[in-house]
C-alpha atoms as a PDB file:
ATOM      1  CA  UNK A   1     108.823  93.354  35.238  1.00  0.00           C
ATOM      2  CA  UNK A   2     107.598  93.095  38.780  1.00  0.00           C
ATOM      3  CA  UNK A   3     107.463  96.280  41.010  1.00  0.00           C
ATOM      4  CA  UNK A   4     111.298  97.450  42.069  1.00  0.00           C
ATOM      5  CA  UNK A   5     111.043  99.337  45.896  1.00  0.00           C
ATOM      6  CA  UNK A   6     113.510 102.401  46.114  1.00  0.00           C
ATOM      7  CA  UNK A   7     112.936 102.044  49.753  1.00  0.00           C
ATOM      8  CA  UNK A   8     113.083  98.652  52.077  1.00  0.00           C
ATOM      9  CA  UNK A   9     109.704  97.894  53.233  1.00  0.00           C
ATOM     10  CA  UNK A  10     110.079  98.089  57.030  1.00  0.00           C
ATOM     11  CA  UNK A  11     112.468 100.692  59.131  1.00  0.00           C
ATOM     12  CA  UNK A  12     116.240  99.074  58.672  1.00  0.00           C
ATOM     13  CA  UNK A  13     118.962 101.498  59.992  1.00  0.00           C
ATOM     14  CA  UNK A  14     121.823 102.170  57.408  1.00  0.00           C
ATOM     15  CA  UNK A  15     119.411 101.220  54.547  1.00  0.00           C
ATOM     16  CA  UNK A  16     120.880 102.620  51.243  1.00  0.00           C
ATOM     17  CA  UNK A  17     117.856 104.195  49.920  1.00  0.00           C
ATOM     18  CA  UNK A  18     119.570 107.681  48.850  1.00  0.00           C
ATOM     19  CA  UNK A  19     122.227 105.644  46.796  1.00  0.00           C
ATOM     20  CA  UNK A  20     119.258 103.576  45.003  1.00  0.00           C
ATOM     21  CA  UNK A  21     119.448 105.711  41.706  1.00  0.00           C
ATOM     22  CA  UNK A  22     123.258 106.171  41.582  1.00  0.00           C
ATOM     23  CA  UNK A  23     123.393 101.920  42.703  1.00  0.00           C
ATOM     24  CA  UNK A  24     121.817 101.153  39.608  1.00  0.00           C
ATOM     25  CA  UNK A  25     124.074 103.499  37.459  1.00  0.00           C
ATOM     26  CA  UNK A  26     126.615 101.590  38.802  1.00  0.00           C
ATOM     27  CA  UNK A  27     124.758  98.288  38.077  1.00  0.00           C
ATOM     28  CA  UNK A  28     124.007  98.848  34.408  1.00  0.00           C
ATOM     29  CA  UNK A  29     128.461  98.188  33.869  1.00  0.00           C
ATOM     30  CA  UNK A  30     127.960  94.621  34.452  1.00  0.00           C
ATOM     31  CA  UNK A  31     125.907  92.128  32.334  1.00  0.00           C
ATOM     32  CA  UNK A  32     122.758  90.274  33.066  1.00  0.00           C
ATOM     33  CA  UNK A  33     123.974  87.420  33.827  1.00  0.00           C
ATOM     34  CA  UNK A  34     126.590  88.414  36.646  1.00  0.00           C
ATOM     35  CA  UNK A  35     126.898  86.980  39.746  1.00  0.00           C
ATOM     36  CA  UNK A  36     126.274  89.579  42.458  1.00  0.00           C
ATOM     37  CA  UNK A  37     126.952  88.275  46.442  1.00  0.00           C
ATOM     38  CA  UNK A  38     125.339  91.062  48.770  1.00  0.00           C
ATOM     39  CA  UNK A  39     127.686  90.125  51.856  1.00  0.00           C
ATOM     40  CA  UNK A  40     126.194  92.502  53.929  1.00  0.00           C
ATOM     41  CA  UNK A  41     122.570  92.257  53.011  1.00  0.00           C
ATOM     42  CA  UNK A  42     120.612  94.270  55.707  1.00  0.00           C
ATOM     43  CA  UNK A  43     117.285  95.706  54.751  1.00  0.00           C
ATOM     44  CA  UNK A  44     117.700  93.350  51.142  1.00  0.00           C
ATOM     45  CA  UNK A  45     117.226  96.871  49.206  1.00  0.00           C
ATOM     46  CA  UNK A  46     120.365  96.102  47.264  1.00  0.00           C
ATOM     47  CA  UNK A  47     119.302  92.506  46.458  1.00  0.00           C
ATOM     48  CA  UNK A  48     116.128  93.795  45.500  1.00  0.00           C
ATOM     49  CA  UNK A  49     117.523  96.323  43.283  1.00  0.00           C
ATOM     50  CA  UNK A  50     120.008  94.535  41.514  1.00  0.00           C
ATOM     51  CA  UNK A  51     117.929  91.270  40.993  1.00  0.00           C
ATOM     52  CA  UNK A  52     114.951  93.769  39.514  1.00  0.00           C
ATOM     53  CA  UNK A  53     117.305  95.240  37.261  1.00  0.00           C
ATOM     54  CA  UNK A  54     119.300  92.164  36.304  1.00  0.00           C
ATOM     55  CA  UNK A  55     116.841  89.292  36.427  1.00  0.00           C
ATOM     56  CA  UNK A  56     118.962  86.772  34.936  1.00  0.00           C
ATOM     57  CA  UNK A  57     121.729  87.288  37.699  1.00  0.00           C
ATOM     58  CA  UNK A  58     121.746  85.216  40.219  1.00  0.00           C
ATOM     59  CA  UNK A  59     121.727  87.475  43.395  1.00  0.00           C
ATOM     60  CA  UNK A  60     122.488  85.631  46.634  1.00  0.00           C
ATOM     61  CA  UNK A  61     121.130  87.940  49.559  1.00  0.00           C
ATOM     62  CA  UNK A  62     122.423  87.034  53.645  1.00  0.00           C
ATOM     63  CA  UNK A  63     120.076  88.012  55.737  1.00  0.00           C
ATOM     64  CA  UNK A  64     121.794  88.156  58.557  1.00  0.00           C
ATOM     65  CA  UNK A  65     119.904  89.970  60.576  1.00  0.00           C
ATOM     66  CA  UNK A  66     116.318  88.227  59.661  1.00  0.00           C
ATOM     67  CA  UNK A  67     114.686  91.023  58.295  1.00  0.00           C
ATOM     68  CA  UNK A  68     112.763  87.908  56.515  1.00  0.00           C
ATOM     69  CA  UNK A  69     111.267  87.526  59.558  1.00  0.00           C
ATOM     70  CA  UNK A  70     110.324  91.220  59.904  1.00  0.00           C
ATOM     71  CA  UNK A  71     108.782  91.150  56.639  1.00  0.00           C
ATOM     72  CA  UNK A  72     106.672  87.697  57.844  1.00  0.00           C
ATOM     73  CA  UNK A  73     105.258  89.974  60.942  1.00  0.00           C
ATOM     74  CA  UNK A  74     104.046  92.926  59.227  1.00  0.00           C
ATOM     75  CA  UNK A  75     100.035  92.090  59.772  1.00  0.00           C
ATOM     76  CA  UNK A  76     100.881  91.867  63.868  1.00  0.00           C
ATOM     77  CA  UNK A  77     103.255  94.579  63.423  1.00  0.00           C
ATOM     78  CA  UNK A  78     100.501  96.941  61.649  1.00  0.00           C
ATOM     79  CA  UNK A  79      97.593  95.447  64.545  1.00  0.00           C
ATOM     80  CA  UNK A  80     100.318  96.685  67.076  1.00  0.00           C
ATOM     81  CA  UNK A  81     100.496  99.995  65.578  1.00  0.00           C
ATOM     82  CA  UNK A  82      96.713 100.153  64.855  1.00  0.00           C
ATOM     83  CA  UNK A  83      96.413  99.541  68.766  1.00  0.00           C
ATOM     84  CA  UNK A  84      98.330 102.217  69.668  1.00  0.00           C
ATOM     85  CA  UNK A  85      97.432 104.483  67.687  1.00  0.00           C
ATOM     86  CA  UNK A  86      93.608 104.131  69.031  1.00  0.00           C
ATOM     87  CA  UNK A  87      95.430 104.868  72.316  1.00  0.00           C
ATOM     88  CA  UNK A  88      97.096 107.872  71.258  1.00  0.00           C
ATOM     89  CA  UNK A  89      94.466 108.914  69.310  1.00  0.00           C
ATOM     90  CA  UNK A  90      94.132 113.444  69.250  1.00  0.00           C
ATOM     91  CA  UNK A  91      95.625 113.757  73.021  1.00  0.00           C
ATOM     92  CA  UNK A  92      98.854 114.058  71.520  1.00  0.00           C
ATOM     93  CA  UNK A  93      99.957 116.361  68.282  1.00  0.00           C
ATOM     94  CA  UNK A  94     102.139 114.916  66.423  1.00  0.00           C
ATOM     95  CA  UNK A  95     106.030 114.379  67.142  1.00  0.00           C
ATOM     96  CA  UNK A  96     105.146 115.638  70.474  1.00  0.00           C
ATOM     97  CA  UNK A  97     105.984 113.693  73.947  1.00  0.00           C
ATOM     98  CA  UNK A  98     103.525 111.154  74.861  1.00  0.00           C
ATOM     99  CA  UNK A  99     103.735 111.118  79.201  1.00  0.00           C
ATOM    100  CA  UNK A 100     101.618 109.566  82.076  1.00  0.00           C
ATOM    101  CA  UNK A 101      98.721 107.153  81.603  1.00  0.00           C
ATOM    102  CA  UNK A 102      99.089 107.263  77.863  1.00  0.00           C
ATOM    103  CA  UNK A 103     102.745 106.302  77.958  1.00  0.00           C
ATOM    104  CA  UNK A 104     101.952 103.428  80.563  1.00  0.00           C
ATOM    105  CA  UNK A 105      99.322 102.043  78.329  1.00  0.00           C
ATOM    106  CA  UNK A 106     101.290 102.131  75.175  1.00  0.00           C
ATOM    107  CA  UNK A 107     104.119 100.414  76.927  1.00  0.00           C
ATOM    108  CA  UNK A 108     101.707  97.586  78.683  1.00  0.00           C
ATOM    109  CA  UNK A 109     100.620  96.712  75.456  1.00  0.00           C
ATOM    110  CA  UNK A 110     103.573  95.962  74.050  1.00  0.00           C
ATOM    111  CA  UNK A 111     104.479  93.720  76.345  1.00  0.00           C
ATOM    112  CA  UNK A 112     100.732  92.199  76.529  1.00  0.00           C
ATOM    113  CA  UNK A 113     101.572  91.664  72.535  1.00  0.00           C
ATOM    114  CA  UNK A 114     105.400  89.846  73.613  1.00  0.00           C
ATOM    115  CA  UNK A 115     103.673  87.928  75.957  1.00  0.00           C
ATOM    116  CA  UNK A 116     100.842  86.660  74.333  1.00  0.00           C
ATOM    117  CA  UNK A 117     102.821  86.645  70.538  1.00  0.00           C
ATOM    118  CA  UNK A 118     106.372  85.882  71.229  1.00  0.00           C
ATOM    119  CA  UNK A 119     107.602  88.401  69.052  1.00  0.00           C
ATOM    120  CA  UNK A 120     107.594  92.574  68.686  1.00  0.00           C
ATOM    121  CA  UNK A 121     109.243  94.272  65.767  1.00  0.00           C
ATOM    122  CA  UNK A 122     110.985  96.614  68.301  1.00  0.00           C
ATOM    123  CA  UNK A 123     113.108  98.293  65.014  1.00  0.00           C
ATOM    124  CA  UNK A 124     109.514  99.026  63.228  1.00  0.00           C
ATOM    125  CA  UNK A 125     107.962  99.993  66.830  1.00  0.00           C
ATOM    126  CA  UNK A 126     111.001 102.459  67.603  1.00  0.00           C
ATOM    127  CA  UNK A 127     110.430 104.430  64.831  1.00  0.00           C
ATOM    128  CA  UNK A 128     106.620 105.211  65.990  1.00  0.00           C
ATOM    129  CA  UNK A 129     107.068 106.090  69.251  1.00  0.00           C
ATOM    130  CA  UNK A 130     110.596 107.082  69.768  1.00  0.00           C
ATOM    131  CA  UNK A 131     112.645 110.146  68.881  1.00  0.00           C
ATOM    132  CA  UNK A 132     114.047 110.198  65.280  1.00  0.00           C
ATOM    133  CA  UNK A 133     116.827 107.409  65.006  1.00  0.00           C
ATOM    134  CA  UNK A 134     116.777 106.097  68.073  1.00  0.00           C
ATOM    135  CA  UNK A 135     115.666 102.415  67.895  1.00  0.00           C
ATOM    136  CA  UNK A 136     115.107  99.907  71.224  1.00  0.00           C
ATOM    137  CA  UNK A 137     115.234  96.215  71.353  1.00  0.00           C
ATOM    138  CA  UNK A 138     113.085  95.854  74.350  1.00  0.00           C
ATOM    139  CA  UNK A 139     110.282  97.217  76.670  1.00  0.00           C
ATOM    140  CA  UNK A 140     112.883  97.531  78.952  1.00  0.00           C
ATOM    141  CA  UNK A 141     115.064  99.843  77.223  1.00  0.00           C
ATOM    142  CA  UNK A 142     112.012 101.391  75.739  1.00  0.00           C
ATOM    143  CA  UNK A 143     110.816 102.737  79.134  1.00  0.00           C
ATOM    144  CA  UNK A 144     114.064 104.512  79.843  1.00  0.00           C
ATOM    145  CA  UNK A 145     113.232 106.836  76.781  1.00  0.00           C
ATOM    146  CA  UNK A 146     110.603 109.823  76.301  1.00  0.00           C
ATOM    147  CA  UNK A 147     107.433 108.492  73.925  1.00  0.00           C
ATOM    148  CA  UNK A 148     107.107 110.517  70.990  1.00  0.00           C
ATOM    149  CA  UNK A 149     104.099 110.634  68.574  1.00  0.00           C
ATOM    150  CA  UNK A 150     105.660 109.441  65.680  1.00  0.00           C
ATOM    151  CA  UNK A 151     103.144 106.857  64.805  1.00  0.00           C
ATOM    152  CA  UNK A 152     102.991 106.185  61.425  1.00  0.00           C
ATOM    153  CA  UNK A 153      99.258 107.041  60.426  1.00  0.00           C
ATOM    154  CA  UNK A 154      98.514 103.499  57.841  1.00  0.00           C
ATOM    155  CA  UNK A 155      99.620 100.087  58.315  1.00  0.00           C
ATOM    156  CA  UNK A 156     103.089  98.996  56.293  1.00  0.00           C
ATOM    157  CA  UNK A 157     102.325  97.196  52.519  1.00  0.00           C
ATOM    158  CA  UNK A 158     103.113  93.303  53.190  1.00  0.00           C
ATOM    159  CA  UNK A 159     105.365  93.701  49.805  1.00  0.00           C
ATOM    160  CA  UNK A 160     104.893  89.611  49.213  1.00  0.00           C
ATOM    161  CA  UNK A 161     107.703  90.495  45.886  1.00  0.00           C
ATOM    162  CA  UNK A 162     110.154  92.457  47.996  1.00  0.00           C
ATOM    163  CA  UNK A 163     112.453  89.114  48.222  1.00  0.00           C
ATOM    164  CA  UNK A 164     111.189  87.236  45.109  1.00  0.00           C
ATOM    165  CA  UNK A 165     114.110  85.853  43.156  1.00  0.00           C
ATOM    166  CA  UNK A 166     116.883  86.048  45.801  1.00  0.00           C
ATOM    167  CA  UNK A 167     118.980  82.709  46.895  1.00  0.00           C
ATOM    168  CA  UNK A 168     118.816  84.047  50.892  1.00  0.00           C
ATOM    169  CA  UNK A 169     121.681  82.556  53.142  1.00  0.00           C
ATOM    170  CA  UNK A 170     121.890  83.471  56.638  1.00  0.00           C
ATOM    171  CA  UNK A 171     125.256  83.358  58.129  1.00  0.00           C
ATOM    172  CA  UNK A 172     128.840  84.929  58.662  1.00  0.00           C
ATOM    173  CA  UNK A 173     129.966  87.295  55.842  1.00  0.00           C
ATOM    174  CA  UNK A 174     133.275  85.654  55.630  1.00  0.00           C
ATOM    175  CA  UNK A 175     131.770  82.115  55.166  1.00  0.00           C
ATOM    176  CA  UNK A 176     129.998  83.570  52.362  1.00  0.00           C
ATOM    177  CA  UNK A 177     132.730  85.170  50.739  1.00  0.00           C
ATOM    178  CA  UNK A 178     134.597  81.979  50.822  1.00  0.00           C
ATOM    179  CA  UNK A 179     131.827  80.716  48.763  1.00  0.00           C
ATOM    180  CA  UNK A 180     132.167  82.800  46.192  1.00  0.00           C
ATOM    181  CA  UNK A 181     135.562  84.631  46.059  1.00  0.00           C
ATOM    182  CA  UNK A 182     136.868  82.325  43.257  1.00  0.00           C
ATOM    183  CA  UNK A 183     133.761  82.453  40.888  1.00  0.00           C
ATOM    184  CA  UNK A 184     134.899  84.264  37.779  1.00  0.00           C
ATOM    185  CA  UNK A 185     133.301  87.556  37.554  1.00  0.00           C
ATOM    186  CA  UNK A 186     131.698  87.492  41.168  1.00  0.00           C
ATOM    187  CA  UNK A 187     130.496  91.256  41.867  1.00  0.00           C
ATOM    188  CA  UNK A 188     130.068  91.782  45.697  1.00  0.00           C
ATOM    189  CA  UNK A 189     127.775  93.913  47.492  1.00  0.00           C
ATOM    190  CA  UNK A 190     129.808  94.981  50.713  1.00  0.00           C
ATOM    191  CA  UNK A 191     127.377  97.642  53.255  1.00  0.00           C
ATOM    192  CA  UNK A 192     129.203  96.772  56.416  1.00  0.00           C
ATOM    193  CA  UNK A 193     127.855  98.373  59.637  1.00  0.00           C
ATOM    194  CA  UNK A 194     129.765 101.688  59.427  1.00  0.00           C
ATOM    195  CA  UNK A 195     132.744 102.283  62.075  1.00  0.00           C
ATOM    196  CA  UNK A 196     132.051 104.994  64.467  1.00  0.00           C
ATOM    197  CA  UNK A 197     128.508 104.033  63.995  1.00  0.00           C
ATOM    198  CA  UNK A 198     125.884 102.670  66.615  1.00  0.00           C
ATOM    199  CA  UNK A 199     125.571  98.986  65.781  1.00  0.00           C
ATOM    200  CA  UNK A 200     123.316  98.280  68.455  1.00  0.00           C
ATOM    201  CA  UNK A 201     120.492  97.368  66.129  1.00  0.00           C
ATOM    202  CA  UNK A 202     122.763  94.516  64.227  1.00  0.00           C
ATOM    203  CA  UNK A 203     123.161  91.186  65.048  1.00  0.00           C
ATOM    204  CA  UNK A 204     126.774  91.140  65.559  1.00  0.00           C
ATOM    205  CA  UNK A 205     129.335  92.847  68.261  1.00  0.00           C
ATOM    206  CA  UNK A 206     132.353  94.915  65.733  1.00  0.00           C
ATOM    207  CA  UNK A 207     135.725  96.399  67.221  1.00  0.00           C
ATOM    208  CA  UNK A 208     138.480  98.110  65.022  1.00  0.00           C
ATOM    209  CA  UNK A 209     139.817  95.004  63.711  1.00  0.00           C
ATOM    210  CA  UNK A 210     136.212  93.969  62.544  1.00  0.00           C
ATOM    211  CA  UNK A 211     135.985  96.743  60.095  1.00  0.00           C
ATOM    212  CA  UNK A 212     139.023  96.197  59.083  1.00  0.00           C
ATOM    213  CA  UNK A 213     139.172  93.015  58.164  1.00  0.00           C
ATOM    214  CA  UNK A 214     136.152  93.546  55.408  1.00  0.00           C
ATOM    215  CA  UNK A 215     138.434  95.074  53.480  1.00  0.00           C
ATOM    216  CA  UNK A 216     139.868  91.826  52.809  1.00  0.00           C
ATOM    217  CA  UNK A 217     137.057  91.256  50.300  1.00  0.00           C
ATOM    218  CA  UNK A 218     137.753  94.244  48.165  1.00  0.00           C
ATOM    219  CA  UNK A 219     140.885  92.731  46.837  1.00  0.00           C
ATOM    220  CA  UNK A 220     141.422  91.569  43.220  1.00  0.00           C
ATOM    221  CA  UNK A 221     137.398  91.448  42.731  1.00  0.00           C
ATOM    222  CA  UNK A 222     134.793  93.408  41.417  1.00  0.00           C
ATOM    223  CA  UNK A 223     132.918  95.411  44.518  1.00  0.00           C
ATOM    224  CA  UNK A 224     130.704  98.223  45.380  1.00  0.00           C
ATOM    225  CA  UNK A 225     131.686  99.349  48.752  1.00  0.00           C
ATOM    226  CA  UNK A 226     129.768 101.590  51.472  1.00  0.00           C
ATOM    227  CA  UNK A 227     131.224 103.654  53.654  1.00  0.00           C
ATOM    228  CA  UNK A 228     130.559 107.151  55.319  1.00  0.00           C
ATOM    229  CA  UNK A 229     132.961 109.886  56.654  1.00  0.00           C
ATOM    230  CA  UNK A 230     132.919 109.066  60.264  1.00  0.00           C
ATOM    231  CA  UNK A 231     134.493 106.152  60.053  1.00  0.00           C
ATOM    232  CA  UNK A 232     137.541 107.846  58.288  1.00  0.00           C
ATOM    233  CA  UNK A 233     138.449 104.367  56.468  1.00  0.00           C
ATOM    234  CA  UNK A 234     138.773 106.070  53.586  1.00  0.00           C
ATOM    235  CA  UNK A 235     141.392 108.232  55.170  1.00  0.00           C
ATOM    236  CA  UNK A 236     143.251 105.594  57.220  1.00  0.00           C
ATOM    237  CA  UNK A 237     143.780 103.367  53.851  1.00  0.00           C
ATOM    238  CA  UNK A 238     145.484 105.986  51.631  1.00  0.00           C
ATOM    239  CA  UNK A 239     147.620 106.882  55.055  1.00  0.00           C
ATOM    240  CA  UNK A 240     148.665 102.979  55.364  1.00  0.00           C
ATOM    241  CA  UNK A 241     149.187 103.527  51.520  1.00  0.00           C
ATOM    242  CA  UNK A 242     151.622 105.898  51.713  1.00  0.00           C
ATOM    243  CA  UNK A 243     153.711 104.068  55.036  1.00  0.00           C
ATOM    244  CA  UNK A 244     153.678 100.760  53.395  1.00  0.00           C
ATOM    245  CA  UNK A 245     156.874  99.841  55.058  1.00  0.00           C
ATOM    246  CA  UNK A 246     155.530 101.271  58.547  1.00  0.00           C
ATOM    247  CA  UNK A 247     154.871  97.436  59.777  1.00  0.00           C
ATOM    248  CA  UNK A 248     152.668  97.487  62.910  1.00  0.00           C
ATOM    249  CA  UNK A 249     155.264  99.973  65.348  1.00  0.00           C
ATOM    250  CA  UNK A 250     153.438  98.381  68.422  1.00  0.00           C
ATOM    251  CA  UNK A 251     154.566  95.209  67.949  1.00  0.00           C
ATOM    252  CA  UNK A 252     155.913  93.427  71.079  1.00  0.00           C
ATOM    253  CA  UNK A 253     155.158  96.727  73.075  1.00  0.00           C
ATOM    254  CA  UNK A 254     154.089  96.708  76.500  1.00  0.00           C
ATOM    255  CA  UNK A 255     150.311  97.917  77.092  1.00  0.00           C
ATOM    256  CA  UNK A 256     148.779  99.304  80.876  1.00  0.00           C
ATOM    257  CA  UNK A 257     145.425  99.998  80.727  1.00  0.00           C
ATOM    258  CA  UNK A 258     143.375 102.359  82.904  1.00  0.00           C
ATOM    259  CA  UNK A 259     139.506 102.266  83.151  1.00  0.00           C
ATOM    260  CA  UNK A 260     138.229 105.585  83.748  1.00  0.00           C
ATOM    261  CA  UNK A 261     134.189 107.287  84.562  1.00  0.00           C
ATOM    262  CA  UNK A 262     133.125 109.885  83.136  1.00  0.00           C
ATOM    263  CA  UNK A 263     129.702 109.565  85.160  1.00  0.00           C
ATOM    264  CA  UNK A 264     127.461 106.739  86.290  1.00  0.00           C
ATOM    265  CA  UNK A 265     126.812 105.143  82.869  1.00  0.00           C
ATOM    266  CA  UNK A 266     129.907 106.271  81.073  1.00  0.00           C
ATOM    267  CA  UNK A 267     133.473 104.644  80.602  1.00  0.00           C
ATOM    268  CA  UNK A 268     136.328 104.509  78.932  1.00  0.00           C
ATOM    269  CA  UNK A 269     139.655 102.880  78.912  1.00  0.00           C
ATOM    270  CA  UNK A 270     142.853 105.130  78.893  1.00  0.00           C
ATOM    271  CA  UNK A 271     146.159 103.327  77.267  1.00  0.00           C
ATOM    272  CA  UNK A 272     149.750 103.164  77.512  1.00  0.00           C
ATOM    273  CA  UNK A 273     152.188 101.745  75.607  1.00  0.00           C
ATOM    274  CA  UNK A 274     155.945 101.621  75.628  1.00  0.00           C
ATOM    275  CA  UNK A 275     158.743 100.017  74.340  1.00  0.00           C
ATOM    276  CA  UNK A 276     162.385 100.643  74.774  1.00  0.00           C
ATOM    277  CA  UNK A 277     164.674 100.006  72.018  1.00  0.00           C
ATOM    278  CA  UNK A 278     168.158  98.223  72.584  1.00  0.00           C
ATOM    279  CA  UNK A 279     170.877 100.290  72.830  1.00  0.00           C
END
C-alpha cells in the first residue's frame, strides 16, 4: 500500500485534516469498489484518503482550484522560501514582525521570482511570512500587511504519490454532479467553501443562494457533507423543515436598497422590503 498523507502537502485553507481519522470511519461503510465523486475537491486530502483506503474505487477528484499545479511548483516554491529565509536569517525571532530593509527585500524578491518565473505560490508564501491565516494572492496585497517570521525552517516533500490513482476533472461542481448523480451507488464528497467564511483564496465568487444550492446534491444519494457552525446551515434547514408550507413570503415584494460606510474601506447595503396585502 503506498504512503496515505493525513495532511495535504502544501497550505490549502479549509483542508479537512482534523476529520481524516473520523473520514475514514466513515469510509470503511461502503465497499471497495464504490464510486466516490469529491465535488468539492480542494487540497485532494479526501481523494487521497479515500482512494488509499479503497483502491479499487474509482475516486474522481475536481481540482478546481489547481492545487495540481501547486504541487508541480514545489522545487521553486521551496528555492523561494530557501531565499528568504537566507534573508531573514537570526535578525528576526521567530513569529516576530519582519520591518524596514528586510521587509523590502523579501517583498522585491518575490516579485523578481513573478517576473522572471511567471508564477508564485502566494497560498504556500502567505503562510511564511504572514500572520496565522491570513493568505494574499499578490505582492500587492502582500505589502499592505505586517511580515511575520513564520518561515517554515525545510523545504515542502514533492509527495510525487499524493494524486496517484485519482481520475482529476477540473470544472463546475454542478457539471460534475450531473455526471454522476444517476450512477447506482455514487457516494459524494461535498466540502463546499463554508458560508460566513472568507473565500477569497477559492477560485469562485459565492452569495447566499450559492451555498444553498449545494444542497441540491445531498438529495436521495449517499454523501458526506462539511459544514461548520458559522454558517448556521445546519440551523436554517431544520427551521425551513419545520415551515414547509412558509413558501418564499418575499415574493413579489418591493425592495429599496441603501448603501451605507462604515469607514473608508467598509460597506454595506441596508434593505427594505414591503408589500401590502389586498384588502
Amino acid at each position: 500500500m503506498k504512503k496515505m498523507y493525513l495532511s495535504a502537502p502544501l497550505p490549502f485553507v479549509g483542508q479537512k485534516r482534523m476529520f481524516a481519522k473520523e473520514f475514514m470511519k466513515v469510509l470503511e461503510q461502503y465497499p471497495d469498489g464504490t464510486l466516490f465523486v469529491d465535488l468539492f475537491g480542494g487540497s485532494g486530502l479526501l481523494s487521497h484518503i479515500t482512494k488509499s483506503l479503497k483502491p479499487h474505487s474509482t475516486v474522481i477528484y475536481n481540482d478546481f482550484d489547481n492545487y495540481r499545479f501547486r504541487m508541480k511548483h514545489i522545487p521553486q516554491t521551496n528555492q523561494l522560501l530557501a531565499d528568504i529565509r537566507t534573508i531573514v536569517g537570526n535578525s528576526v525571532p521567530r513569529h516576530k514582525i519582519i520591518k524596514g530593509e528586510l521587509r523590502e527585500r523579501i517583498l522585491s524578491r518575490i516579485e523578481q521570482e513573478e517576473k522572471t518565473t511567471g508564477y508564485v505560490d502566494f497560498i504556500t508564501l502567505s503562510s511564511s511570512i504572514l500572520f496565522s491565516m491570513k493568505y494574499k494572492l499578490s505582492v500587492q496585497d502582500m505589502r499592505k500587511e505586517a511580515l511575520y517570521n513564520n518561515i517554515r525552517k525545510t523545504g515542502y516533500p514533492e509527495c510525487t504519490d499524493y494524486l496517484e490513482g485519482l481520475e482529476i476533472v477540473s470544472c463546475d461542481y454542478k457539471e460534475v454532479f450531473n455526471r454522476y448523480k444517476d450512477i447506482l451507488g455514487v457516494v459524494f464528497l461535498v466540502d463546499p467553501p463554508y458560508l460566513s467564511t472568507d473565500v477569497g483564496t477559492y477560485n469562485m465568487y459565492w452569495n447566499m443562494a450559492d451555498y444553498l444550492d449545494v444542497l441540491n446534491v445531498l438529495k436521495g444519494h449517499s454523501y458526506v457533507y462539511f459544514t461548520s457552525n458559522k454558517s448556521s446551515i445546519l440551523e436554517l434547514c431544520e427551521w425551513i423543515g419545520r415551515n414547509r408550507d412558509l413558501g418564499n413570503p418575499f415574493e413579489n415584494c418591493t425592495k429599496v436598497e441603501f448603501n451605507a460606510h462604515m469607514n473608508y474601506s467598509s460597506s454595506y447595503t441596508d434593505m427594505m422590503l414591503y408589500k401590502k396585502e389586498a384588502a
